[in-house]
Protein backbone atom coordinates (compact mmCIF):
# COMPACT_ATOMS: atom_id res chain seq x y z
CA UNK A 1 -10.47 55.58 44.57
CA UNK A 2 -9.28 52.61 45.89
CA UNK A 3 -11.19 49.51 47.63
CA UNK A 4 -10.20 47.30 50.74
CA UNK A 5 -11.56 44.35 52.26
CA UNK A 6 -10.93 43.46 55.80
CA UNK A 7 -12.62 40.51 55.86
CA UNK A 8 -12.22 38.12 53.26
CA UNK A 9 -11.74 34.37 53.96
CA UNK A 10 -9.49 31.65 52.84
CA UNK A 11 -9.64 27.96 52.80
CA UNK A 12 -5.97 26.47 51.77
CA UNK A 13 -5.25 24.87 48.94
CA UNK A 14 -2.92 22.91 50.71
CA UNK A 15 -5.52 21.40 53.01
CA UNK A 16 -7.52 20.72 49.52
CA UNK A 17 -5.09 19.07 47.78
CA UNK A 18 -4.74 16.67 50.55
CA UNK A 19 -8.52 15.78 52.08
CA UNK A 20 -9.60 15.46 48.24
CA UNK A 21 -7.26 13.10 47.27
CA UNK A 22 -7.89 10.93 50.57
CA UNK A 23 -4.92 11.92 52.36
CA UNK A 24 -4.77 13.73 56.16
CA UNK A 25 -4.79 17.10 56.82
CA UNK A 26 -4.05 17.91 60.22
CA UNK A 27 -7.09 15.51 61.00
CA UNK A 28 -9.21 18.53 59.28
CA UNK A 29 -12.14 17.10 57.05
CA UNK A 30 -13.48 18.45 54.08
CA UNK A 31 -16.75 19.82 55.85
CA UNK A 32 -14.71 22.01 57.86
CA UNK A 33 -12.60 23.39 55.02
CA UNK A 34 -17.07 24.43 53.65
CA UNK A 35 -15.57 22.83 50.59
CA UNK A 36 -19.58 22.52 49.64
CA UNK A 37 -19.39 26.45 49.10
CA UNK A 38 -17.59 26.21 45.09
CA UNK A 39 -15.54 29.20 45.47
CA UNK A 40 -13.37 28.07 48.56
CA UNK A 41 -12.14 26.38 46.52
CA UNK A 42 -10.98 28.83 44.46
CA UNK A 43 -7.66 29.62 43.01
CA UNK A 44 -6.18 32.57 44.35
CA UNK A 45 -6.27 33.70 40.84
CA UNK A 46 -10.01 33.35 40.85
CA UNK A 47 -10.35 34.82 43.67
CA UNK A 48 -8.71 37.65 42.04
CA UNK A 49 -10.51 37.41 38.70
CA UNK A 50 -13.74 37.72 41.11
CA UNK A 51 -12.53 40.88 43.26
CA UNK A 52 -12.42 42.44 39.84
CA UNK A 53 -15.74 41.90 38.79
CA UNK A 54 -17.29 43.09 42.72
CA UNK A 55 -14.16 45.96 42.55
CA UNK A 56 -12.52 45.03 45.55
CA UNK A 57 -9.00 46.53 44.85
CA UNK A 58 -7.12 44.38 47.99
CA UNK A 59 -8.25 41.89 49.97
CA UNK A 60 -7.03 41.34 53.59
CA UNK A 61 -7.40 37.51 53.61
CA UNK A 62 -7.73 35.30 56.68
CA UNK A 63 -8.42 31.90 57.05
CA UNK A 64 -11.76 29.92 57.56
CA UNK A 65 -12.66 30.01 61.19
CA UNK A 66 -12.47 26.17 61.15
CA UNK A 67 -8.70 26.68 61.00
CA UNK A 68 -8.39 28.11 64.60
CA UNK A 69 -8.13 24.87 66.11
CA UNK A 70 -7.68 26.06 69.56
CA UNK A 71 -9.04 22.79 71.16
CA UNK A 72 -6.53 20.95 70.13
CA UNK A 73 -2.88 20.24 71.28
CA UNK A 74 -0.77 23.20 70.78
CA UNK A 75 1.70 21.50 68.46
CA UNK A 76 -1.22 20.51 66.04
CA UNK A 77 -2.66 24.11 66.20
CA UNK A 78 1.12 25.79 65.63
CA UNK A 79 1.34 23.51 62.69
CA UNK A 80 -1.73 24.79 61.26
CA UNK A 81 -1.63 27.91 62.21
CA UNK A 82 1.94 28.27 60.56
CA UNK A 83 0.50 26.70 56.96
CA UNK A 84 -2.18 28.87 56.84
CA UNK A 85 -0.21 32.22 57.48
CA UNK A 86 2.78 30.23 55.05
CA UNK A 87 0.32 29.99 52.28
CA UNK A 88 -1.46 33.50 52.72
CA UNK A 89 1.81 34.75 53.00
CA UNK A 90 2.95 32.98 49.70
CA UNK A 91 -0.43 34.57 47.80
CA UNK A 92 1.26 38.18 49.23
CA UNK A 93 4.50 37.42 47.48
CA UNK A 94 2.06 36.46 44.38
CA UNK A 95 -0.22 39.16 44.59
CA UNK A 96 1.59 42.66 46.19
CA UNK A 97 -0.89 45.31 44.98
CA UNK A 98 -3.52 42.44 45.71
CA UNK A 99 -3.80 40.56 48.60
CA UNK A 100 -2.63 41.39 51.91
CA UNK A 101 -3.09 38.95 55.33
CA UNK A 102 -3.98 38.63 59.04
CA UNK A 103 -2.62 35.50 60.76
CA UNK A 104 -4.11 32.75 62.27
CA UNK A 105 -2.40 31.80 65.59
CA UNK A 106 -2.71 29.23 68.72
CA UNK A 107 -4.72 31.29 71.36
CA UNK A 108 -4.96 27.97 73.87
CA UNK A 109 -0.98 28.67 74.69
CA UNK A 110 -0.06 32.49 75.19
CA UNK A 111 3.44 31.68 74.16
CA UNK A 112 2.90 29.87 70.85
CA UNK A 113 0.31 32.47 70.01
CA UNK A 114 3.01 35.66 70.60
CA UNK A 115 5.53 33.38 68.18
CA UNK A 116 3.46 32.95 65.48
CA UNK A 117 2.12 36.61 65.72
CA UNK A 118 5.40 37.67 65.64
CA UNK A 119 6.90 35.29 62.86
CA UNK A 120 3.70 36.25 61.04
CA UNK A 121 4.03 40.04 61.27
CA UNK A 122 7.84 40.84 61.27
CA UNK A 123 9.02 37.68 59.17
CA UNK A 124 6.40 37.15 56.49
CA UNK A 125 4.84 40.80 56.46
CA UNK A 126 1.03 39.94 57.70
CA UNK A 127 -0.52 43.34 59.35
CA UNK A 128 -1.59 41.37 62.54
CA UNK A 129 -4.03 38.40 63.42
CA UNK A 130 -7.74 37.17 63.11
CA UNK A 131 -9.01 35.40 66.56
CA UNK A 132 -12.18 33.96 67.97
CA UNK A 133 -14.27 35.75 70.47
CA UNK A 134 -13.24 33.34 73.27
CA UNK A 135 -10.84 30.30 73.90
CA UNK A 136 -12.59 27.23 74.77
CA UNK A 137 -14.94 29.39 76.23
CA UNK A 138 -12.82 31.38 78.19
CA UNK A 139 -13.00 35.23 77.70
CA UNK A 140 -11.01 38.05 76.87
CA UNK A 141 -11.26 39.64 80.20
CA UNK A 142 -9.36 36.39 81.53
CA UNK A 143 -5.51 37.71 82.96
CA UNK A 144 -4.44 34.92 81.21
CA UNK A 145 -4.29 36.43 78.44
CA UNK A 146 -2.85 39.94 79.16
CA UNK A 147 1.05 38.77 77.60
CA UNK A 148 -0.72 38.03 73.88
CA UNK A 149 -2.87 42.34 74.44
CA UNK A 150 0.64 43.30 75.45
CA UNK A 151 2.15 41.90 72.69
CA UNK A 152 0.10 42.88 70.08
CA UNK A 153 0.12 46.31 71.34
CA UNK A 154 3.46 46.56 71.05
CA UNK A 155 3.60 45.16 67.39
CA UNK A 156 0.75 47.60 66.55
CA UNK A 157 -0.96 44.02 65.30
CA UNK A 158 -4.47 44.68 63.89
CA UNK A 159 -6.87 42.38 65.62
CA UNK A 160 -9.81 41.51 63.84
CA UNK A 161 -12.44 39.49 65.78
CA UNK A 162 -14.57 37.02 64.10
CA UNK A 163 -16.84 34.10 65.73
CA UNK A 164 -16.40 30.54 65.08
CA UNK A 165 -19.20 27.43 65.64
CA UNK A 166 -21.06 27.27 67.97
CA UNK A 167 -22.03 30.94 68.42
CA UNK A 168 -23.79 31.75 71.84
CA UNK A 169 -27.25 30.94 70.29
CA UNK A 170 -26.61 27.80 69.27
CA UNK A 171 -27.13 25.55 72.06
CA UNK A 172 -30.68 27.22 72.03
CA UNK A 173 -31.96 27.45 68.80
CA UNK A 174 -29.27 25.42 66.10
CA UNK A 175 -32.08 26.46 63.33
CA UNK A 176 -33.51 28.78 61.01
CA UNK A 177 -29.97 29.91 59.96
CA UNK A 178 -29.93 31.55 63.22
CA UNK A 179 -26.41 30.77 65.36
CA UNK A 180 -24.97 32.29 62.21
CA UNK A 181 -27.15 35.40 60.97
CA UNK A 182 -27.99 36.36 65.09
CA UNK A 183 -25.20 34.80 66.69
CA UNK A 184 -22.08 36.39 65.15
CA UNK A 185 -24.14 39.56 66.34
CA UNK A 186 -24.42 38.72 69.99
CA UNK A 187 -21.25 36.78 70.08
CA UNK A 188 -19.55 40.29 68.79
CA UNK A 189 -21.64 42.22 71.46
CA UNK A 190 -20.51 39.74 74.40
CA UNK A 191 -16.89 40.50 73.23
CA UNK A 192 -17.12 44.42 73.09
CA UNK A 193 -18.44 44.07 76.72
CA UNK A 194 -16.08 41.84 78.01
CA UNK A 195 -12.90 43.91 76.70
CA UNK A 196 -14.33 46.84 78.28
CA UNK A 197 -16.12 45.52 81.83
CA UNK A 198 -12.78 43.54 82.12
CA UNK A 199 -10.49 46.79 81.83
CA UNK A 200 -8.59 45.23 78.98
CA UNK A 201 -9.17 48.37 76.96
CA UNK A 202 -7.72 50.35 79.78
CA UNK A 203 -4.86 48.57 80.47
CA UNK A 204 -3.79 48.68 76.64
CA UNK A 205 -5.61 51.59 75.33
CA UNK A 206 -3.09 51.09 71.82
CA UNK A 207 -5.09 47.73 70.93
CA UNK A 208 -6.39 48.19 67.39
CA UNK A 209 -9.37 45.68 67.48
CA UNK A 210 -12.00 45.47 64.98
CA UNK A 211 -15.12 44.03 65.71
CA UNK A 212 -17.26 42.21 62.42
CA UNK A 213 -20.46 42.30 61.53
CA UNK A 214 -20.57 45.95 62.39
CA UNK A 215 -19.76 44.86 66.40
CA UNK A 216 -23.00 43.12 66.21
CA UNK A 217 -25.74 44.51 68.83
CA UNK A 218 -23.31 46.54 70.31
CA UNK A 219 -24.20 50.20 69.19
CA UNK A 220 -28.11 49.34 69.42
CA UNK A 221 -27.32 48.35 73.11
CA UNK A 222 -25.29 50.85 74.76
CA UNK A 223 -27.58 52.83 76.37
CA UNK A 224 -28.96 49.36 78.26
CA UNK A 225 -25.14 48.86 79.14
CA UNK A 226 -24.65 52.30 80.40
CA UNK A 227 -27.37 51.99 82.55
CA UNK A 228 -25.71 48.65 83.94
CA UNK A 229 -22.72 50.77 84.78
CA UNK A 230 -24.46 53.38 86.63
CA UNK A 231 -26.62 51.26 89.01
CA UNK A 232 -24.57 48.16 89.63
CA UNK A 233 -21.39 48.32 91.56
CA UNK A 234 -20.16 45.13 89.46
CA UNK A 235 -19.48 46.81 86.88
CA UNK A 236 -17.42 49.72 87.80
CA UNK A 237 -14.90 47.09 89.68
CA UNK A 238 -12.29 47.52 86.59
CA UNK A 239 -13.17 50.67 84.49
CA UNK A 240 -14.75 53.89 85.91
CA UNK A 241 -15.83 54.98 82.68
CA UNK A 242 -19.62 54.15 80.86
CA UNK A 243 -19.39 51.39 78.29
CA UNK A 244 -20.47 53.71 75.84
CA UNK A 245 -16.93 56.02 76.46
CA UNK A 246 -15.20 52.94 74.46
CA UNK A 247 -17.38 52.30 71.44
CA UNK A 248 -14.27 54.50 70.12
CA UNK A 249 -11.52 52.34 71.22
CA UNK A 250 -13.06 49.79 68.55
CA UNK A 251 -13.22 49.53 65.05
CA UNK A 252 -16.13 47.61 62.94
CA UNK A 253 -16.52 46.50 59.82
CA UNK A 254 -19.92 48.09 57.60
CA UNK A 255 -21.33 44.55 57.11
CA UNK A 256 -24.74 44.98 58.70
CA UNK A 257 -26.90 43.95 55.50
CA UNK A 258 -28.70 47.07 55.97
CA UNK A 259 -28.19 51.28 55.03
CA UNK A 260 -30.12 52.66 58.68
CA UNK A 261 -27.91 50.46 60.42
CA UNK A 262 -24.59 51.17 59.02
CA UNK A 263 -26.05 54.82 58.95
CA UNK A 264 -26.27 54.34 63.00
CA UNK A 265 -22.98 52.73 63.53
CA UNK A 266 -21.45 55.44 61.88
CA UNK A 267 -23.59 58.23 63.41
CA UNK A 268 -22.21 56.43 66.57
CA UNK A 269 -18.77 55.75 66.28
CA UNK A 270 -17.70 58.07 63.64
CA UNK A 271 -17.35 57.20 59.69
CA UNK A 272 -13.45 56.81 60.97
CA UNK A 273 -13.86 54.03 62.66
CA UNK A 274 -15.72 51.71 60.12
CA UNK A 275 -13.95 49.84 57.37
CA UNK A 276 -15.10 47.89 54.12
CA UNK A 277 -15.63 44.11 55.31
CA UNK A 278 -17.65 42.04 52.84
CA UNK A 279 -17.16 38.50 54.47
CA UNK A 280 -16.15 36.77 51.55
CA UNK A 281 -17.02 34.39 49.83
CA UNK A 282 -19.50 32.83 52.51
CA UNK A 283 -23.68 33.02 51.95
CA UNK A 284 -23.76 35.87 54.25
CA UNK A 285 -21.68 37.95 52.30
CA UNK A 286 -22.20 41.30 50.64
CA UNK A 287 -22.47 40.67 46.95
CA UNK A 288 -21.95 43.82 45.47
CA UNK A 289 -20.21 45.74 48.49
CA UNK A 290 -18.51 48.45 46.51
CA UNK A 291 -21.83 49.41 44.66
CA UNK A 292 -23.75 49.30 47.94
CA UNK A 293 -21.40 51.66 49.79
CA UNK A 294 -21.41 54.03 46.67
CA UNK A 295 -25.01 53.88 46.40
CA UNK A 296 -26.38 54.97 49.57
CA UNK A 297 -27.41 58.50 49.77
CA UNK A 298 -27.48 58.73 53.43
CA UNK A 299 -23.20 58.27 53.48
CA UNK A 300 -21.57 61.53 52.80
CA UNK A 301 -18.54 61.08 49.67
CA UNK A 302 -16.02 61.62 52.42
CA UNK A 303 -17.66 58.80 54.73
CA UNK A 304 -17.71 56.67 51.82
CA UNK A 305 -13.89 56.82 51.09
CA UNK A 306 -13.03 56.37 54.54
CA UNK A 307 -15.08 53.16 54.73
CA UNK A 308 -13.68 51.90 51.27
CA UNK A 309 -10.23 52.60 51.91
CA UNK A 310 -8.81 55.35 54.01
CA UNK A 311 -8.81 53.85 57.12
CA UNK A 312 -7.66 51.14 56.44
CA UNK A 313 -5.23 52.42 54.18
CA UNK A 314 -3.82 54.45 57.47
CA UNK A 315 -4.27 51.85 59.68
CA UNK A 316 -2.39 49.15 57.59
CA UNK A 317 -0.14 50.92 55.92
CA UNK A 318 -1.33 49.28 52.45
C-alpha cells in the first residue's frame, strides 16, 4: 500500500541561503520563510529521511503560503513564483518516486498566473497549482478571474486551496491560536460558498479543486446553506441547484484532527473524494497521519486506501 500527501509545505533553500547570510531575497524576511519552525529548514533529504519514519511514500510539496506574494508587483511575484516551482521542480528531478509538486503562481495578473501554470505543468511536470482563498481580498466568484478556471480546466491542473495570514478571524480575535486553528476552517467554508453561489462550479464543472482542512465548516453547514438557497432569491441568481448538490464537485483533504469528523466528511462526500493531507511540517500538522488513518475503526479498509493513495493516485497520475 502506498502513501500520498497532498499537502506538504516547502520553504526554499534558496530563499535560506540568502536571508541567513544577510543578503535579499525578493525583499522576503526570515519570519516569513517560519524559519523559527527547525524543520523548514530542512534538507530535502531530511525531509525525506522524515517521510520515512511518519511513512509518507510521496509528498506533493508546495510552498509556504508566505510565498504567494500577490500584493506585490507582478514582476516581483513571477520571479518568486518561478524559483519556488524551479526549486520544487529541481527536488522532482532529485526525488522521482518521492516528491511530486503544485506550483505557486501570480493570481493579482490573470495572464502571468496562466504562464506560470502552464510553464509549471507542461514544462517542468508539476500536477497543477496551490492558491489562496482570495486575491487581495477579492473572491473567486469575481469574472475576473474566469480566463485562470478556464485555463486550468483545460490543463486538468489540480487546484488545491490553502489560506494565507490574515484568515477572516483575525481582525477579530488575533489570539488564542485562533485565525489559524478556526480561521483556515471558515476561510475554507467562505471559499466553497463563493465557487458555488458565484456559478463558477457551473460554468467549469471539470475544475478539480481541493479544499484543506477537510473544507473547513463546510459539511457541518450545509443544511444552514441550503436553507439560504431555498428562501432567498439572492442566491439562486447564478446556480439553480442547493449548495449541498456541489459538496461533490470538491475534493478535501482528511486533516480535521478528529475520527467523527473525518467519519462525517466522508459519510458526506464519499471516501472518493477525500485524500491524505497532513500539512507538513507546521504545528498544526498530523504527526503520525499514516497510523491515524490505519487506526480508526470507523474507516472501512477500502476507505482507507482511497484516502492514502488511490485517489490521488488517479487523480495525479503518480
Amino acid at each position: 500500500m502506498r502513501t500520498i500527501d497532498i499537502h506538504a509545505h516547502l520553504t526554499l533553500q534558496r530563499f535560506q541561503h540568502a536571508v541567513l547570510n544577510g543578503k535579499d531575497w525578493h525583499g522576503m524576511t526570515a519570519e516569513e520563510g517560519e524559519l523559527f519552525n527547525p524543520r523548514n529548514a530542512w534538507t530535502p533529504q531530511q525531509r525525506i529521511t522524515d517521510m520515512d519514519s511518519i511513512g509518507i511514500d510521496v509528498q506533493v510539496v508546495t510552498t509556504n503560503v508566505a510565498f504567494y506574494k500577490y500584493d506585490q508587483p507582478v514582476d516581483v511575484a513571477t520571479a518568486i513564483a518561478r524559483e519556488c516551482n524551479d526549486e520544487i521542480h529541481q527536488m522532482m528531478m532529485d526525488n522521482p518516486n518521492r516528491i511530486s509538486g503544485l506550483a505557486n503562481v501570480p493570481m493579482q495578473d490573470m495572464n502571468a498566473a496562466v504562464t506560470e501554470m502552464d510553464r509549471a505543468m507542461n514544462v517542468l511536470g508539476m500536477k497543477g497549482v496551490m492558491i489562496n482563498d482570495h486575491v487581495n481580498d477579492v473572491l473567486y466568484d469575481d469574472p475576473r478571474f474566469d480566463p485562470f478556471w478556464k485555463a486550468a480546466e483545460e490543463m486538468n491542473a489540480f487546484i488545491l486551496i490553502h489560506q494565507a495570514r490574515p484568515t477572516t478571524v483575525t481582525p477579530r480575535l488575533n489570539k488564542y491560536h485562533l485565525p489559524n486553528s478556526i480561521g483556515n476552517l471558515t476561510d475554507r467554508t467562505i471559499t466553497f460558498a463563493t465557487f458555488v453561489y458565484g456559478g463558477v462550479m457551473d460554468k467549469y464543472p471539470n475544475l478539480k479543486i481541493c479544499l484543506c482542512h477537510g473544507g473547513g465548516y463546510t459539511c457541518f453547514g450545509i443544511g444552514r446553506m441550503d436553507r439560504g438557497w431555498e428562501v432567498s432569491p439572492e442566491v439562486r441568481v447564478n446556480t439553480q441547484k442547493p449548495p449541498s448538490e456541489y459538496l461533490r464537485s470538491f475534493y478535501y483533504d482528511c486533516l480535521t484532527h478528529s475520527e467523527p469528523a473525518l467519519r462525517y466528511l466522508v459519510n458526506t462526500v464519499g471516501a472518493d473524494r477525500v485524500v491524505l493531507g497532513t500539512d507538513w511540517p507546521a504545528d498544526m500538522m498530523l504527526d503520525w497521519p499514516v497510523g491515524w488513518i490505519l487506526g480508526m475503526d470507523s474507516l472501512t479498509q477500502d476507505e482507507k486506501e482511497l484516502i492514502l493513495w488511490k485517489n490521488l493516485e488517479g487523480l495525479l497520475g503518480i
